[in-house]
C-alpha atoms as a PDB file:
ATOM      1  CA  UNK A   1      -1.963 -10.032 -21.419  1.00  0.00           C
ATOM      2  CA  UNK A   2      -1.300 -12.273 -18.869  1.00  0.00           C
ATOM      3  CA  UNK A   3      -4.122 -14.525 -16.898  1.00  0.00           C
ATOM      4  CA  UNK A   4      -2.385 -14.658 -13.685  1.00  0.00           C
ATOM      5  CA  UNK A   5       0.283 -12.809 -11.571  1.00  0.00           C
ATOM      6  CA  UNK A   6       1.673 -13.723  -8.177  1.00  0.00           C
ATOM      7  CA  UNK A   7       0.048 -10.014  -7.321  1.00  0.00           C
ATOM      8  CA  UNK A   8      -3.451 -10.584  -9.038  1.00  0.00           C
ATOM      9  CA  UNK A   9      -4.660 -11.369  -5.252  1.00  0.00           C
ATOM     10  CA  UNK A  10      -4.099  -8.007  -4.389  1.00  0.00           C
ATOM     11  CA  UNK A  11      -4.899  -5.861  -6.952  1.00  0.00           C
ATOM     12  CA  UNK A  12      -6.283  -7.563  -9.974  1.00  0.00           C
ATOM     13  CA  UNK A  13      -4.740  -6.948 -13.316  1.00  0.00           C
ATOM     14  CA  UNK A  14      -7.750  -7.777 -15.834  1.00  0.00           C
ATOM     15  CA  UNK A  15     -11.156  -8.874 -15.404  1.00  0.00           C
ATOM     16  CA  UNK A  16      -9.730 -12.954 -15.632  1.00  0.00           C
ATOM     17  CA  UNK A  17      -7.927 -12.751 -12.758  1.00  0.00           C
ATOM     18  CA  UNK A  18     -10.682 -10.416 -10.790  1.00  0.00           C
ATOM     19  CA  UNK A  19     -13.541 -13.184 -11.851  1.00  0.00           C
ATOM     20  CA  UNK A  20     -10.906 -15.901 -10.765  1.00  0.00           C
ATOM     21  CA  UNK A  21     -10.067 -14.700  -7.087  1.00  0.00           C
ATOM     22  CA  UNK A  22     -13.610 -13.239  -6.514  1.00  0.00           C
ATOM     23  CA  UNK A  23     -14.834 -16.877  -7.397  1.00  0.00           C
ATOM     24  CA  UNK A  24     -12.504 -18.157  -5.874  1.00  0.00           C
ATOM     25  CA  UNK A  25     -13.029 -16.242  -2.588  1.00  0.00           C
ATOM     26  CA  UNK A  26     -16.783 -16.984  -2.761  1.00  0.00           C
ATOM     27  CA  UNK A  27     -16.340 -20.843  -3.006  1.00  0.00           C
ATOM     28  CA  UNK A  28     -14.226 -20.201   0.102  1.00  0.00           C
ATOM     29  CA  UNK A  29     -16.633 -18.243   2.230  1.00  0.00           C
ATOM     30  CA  UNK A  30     -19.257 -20.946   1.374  1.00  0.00           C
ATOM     31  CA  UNK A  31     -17.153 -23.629   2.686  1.00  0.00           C
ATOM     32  CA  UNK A  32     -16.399 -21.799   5.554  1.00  0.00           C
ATOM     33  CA  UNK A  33     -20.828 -21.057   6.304  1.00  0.00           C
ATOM     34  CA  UNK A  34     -21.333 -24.592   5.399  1.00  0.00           C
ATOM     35  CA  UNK A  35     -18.640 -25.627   8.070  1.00  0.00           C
ATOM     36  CA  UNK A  36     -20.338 -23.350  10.766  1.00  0.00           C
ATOM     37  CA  UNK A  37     -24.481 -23.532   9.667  1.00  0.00           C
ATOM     38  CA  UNK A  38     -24.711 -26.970   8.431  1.00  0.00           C
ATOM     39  CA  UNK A  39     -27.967 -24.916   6.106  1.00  0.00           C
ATOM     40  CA  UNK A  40     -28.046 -25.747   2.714  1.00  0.00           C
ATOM     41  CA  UNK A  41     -30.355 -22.374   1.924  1.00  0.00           C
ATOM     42  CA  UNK A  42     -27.618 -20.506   4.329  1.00  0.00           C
ATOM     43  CA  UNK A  43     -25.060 -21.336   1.844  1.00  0.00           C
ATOM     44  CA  UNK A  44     -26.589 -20.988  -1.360  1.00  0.00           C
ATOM     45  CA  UNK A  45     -27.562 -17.487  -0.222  1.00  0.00           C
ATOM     46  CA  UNK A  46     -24.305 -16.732   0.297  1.00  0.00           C
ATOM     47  CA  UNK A  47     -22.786 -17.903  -2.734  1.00  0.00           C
ATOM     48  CA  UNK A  48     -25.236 -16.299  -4.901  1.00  0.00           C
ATOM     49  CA  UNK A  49     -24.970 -13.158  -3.341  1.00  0.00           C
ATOM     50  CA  UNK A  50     -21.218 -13.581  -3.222  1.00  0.00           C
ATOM     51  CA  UNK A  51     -21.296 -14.407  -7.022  1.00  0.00           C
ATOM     52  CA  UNK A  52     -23.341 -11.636  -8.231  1.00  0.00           C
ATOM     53  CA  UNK A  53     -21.268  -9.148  -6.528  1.00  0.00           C
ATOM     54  CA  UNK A  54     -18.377 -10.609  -8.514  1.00  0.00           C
ATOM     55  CA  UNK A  55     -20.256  -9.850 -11.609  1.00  0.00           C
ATOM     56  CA  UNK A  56     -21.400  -6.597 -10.752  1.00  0.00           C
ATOM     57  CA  UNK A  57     -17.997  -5.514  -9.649  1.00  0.00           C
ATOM     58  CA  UNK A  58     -16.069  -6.806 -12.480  1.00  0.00           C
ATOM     59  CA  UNK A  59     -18.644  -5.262 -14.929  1.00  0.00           C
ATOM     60  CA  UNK A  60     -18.376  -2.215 -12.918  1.00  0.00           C
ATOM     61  CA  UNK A  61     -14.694  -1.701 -12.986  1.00  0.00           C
ATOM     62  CA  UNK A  62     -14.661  -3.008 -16.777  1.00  0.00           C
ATOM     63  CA  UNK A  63     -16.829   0.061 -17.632  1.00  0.00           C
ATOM     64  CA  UNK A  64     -15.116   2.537 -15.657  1.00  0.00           C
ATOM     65  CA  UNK A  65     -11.404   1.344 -17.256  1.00  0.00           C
ATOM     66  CA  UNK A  66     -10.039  -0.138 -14.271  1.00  0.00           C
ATOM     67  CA  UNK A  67      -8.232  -2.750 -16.108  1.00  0.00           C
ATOM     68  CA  UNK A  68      -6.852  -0.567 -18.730  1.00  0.00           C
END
């Protein structure tokens, strides 16, 4: 099992790579509300929230056999 494929962007191939880009992505998007609210509590909310759905989705697909 690999950690990373040029294609794990698109459709994950284990939960590694899905924690990775959804991380990744969430990092990101709080860069991006820091950039245009300049609000510390804006941000953290949105990382948070952006986090947990990570988890939740990960633990989701895990259980359901997404990742084979």
């Amino acid at each position: 099992m690999d950690f990373l494929n040029w294609y794990d962007w698109i459709t994950p191939t284990n939960p590694l790579a899905s924690l990775f880009f959804g991380l990744l992505f969430t990092i990101i998007l709080g860069i991006i509300v820091w950039v245009d609210t300049k609000q510390l509590r804006t941000v953290l909310v949105t990382t948070l929230s952006g986090i947990a759905i990570t988890l939740i989705g990960v633990a989701i697909l895990s259980a359901v056999g997404f990742y084979g």
